[in-house]
Protein backbone atom coordinates (compact mmCIF):
# COMPACT_ATOMS: atom_id res chain seq x y z
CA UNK A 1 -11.99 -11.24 -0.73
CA UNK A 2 -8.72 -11.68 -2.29
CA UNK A 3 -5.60 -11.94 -0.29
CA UNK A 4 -3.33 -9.15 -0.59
CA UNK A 5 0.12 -9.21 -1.75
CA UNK A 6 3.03 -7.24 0.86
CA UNK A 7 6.58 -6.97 0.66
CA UNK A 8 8.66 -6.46 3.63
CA UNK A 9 11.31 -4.86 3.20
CA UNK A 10 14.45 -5.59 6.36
CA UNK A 11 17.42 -7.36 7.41
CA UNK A 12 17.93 -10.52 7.62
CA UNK A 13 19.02 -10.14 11.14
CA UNK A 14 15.81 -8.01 11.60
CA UNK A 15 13.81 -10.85 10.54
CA UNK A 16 15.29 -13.59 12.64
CA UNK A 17 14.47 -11.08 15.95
CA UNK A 18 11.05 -9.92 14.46
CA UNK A 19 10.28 -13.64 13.07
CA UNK A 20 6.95 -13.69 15.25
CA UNK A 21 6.05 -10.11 13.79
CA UNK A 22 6.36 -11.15 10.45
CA UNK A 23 5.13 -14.61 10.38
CA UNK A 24 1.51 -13.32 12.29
CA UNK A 25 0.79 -11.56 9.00
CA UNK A 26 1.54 -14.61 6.71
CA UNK A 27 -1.68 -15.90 7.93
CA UNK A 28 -3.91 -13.03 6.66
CA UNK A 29 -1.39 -11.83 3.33
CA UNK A 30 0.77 -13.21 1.00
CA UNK A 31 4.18 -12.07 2.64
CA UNK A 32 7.19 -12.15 0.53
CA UNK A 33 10.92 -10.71 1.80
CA UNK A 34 13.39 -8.65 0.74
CA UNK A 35 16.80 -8.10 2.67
CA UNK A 36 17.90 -4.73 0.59
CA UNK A 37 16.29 -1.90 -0.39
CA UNK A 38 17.79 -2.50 -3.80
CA UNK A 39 16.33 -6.41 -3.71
CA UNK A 40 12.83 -4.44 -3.06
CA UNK A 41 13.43 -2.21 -6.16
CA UNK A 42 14.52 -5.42 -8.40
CA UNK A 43 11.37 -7.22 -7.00
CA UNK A 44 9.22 -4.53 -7.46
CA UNK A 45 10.24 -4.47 -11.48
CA UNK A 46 8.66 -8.06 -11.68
CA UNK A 47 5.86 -8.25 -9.08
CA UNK A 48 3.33 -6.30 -8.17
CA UNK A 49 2.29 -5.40 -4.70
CA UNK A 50 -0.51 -4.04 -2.75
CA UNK A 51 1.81 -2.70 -0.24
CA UNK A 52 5.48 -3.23 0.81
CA UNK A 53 6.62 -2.49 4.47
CA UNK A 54 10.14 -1.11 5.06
CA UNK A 55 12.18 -1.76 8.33
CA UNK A 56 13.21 1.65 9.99
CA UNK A 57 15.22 0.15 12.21
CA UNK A 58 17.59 -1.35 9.92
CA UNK A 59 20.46 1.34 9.09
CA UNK A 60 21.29 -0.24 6.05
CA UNK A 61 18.04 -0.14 4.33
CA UNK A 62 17.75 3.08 2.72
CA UNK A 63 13.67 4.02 3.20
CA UNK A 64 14.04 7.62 1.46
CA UNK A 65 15.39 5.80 -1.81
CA UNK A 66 12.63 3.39 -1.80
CA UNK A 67 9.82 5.92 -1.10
CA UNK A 68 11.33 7.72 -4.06
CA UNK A 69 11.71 4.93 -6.14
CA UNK A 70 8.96 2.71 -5.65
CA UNK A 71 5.98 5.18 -6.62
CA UNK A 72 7.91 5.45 -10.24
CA UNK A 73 7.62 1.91 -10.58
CA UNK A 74 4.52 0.99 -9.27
CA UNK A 75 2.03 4.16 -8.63
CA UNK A 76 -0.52 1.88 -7.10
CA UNK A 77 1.58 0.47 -4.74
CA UNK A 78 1.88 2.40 -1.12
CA UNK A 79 4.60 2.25 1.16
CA UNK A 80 4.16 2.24 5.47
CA UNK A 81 6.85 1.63 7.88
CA UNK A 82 7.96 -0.01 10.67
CA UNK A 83 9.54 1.48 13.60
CA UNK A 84 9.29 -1.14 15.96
CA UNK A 85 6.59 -2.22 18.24
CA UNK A 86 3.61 -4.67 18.63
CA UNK A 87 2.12 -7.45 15.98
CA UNK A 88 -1.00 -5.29 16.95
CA UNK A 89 0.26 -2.36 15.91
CA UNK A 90 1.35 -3.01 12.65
CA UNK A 91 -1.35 -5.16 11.74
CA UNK A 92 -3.80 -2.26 12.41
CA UNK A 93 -1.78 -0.08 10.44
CA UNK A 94 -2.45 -2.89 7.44
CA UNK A 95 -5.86 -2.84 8.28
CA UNK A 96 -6.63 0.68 8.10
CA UNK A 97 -4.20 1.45 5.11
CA UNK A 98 -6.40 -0.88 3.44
CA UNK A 99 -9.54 0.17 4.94
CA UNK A 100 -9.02 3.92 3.21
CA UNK A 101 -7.75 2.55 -0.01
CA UNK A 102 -11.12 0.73 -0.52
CA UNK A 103 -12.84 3.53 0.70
CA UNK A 104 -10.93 5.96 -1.44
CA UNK A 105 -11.40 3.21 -4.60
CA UNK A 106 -15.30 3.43 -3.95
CA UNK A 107 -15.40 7.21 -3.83
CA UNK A 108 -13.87 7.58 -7.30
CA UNK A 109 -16.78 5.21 -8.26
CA UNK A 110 -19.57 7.38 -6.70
CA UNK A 111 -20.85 9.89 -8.90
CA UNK A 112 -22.15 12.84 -6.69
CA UNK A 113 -23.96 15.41 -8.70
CA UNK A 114 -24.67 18.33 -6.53
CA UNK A 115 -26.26 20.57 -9.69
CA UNK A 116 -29.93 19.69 -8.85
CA UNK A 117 -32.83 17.06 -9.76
CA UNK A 118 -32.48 16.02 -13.30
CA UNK A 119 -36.03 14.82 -13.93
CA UNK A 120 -35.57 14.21 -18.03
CA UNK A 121 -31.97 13.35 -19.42
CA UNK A 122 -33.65 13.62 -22.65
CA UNK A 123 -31.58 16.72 -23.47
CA UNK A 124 -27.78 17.47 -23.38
CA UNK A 125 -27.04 20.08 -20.74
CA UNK A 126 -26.27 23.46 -21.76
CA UNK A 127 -23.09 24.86 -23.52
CA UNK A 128 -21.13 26.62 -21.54
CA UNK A 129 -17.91 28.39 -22.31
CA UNK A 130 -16.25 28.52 -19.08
């Protein structure tokens, strides 16, 4: 399993009161800060992430600029975020984001053919014009 790569996007003064918060997660991901939403965009030009967390509850990060911007930059790349609460919380919010983008990664791999029993693929299938 590889680790994944987040950037959290808040305050600094938001980090010193959540430093529990975000220092639980730098056991299971590669964590890596930014203290503006402009920092995250600048970042986000040079690194690639898996998934970068913005702070809510920090007035001067602008979330609807970087949930604007960030997809143009990096289409991969999803953005969740925090509004406060438990390490619990959050980290099952990780989880589960994950969870359904490997689960949405393996769908696009499955090839469901609903048109029937193909005994002999000798042939090509039939023209059709629609």
């Amino acid at each position: 399993m590889n680790t994944k790569q987040i950037m959290i996007v808040a305050g600094p003064e938001s980090r010193i009161n959540e430093f529990p918060l975000w220092s639980g997660l730098s056991n299971t991901y590669i964590i890596t800060f930014a203290d503006t939403d402009e920092r995250a965009i600048e970042m986000a030009h040079s690194k690639h992430f898996d998934l970068v967390i913005a702070d809510e509850t920090d007035m001067e990060i602008n979330v609807r600029k970087l949930s604007a911007v960030l997809p143009v930059l990096q289409a991969e790349t999803d953005m969740i975020t925090y509004n406060g609460g438990s390490f619990a919380e959050l980290n099952q919010n990780i989880r589960q984001h994950f969870i359904t983008k490997r689960n949405e990664r393996i769908m696009r791999f499955l090839v469901l053919d609903s048109s029937g029993s193909h005994a002999e693929w000798n042939d090509f299938p039939a023209f059709s014009a629609n």
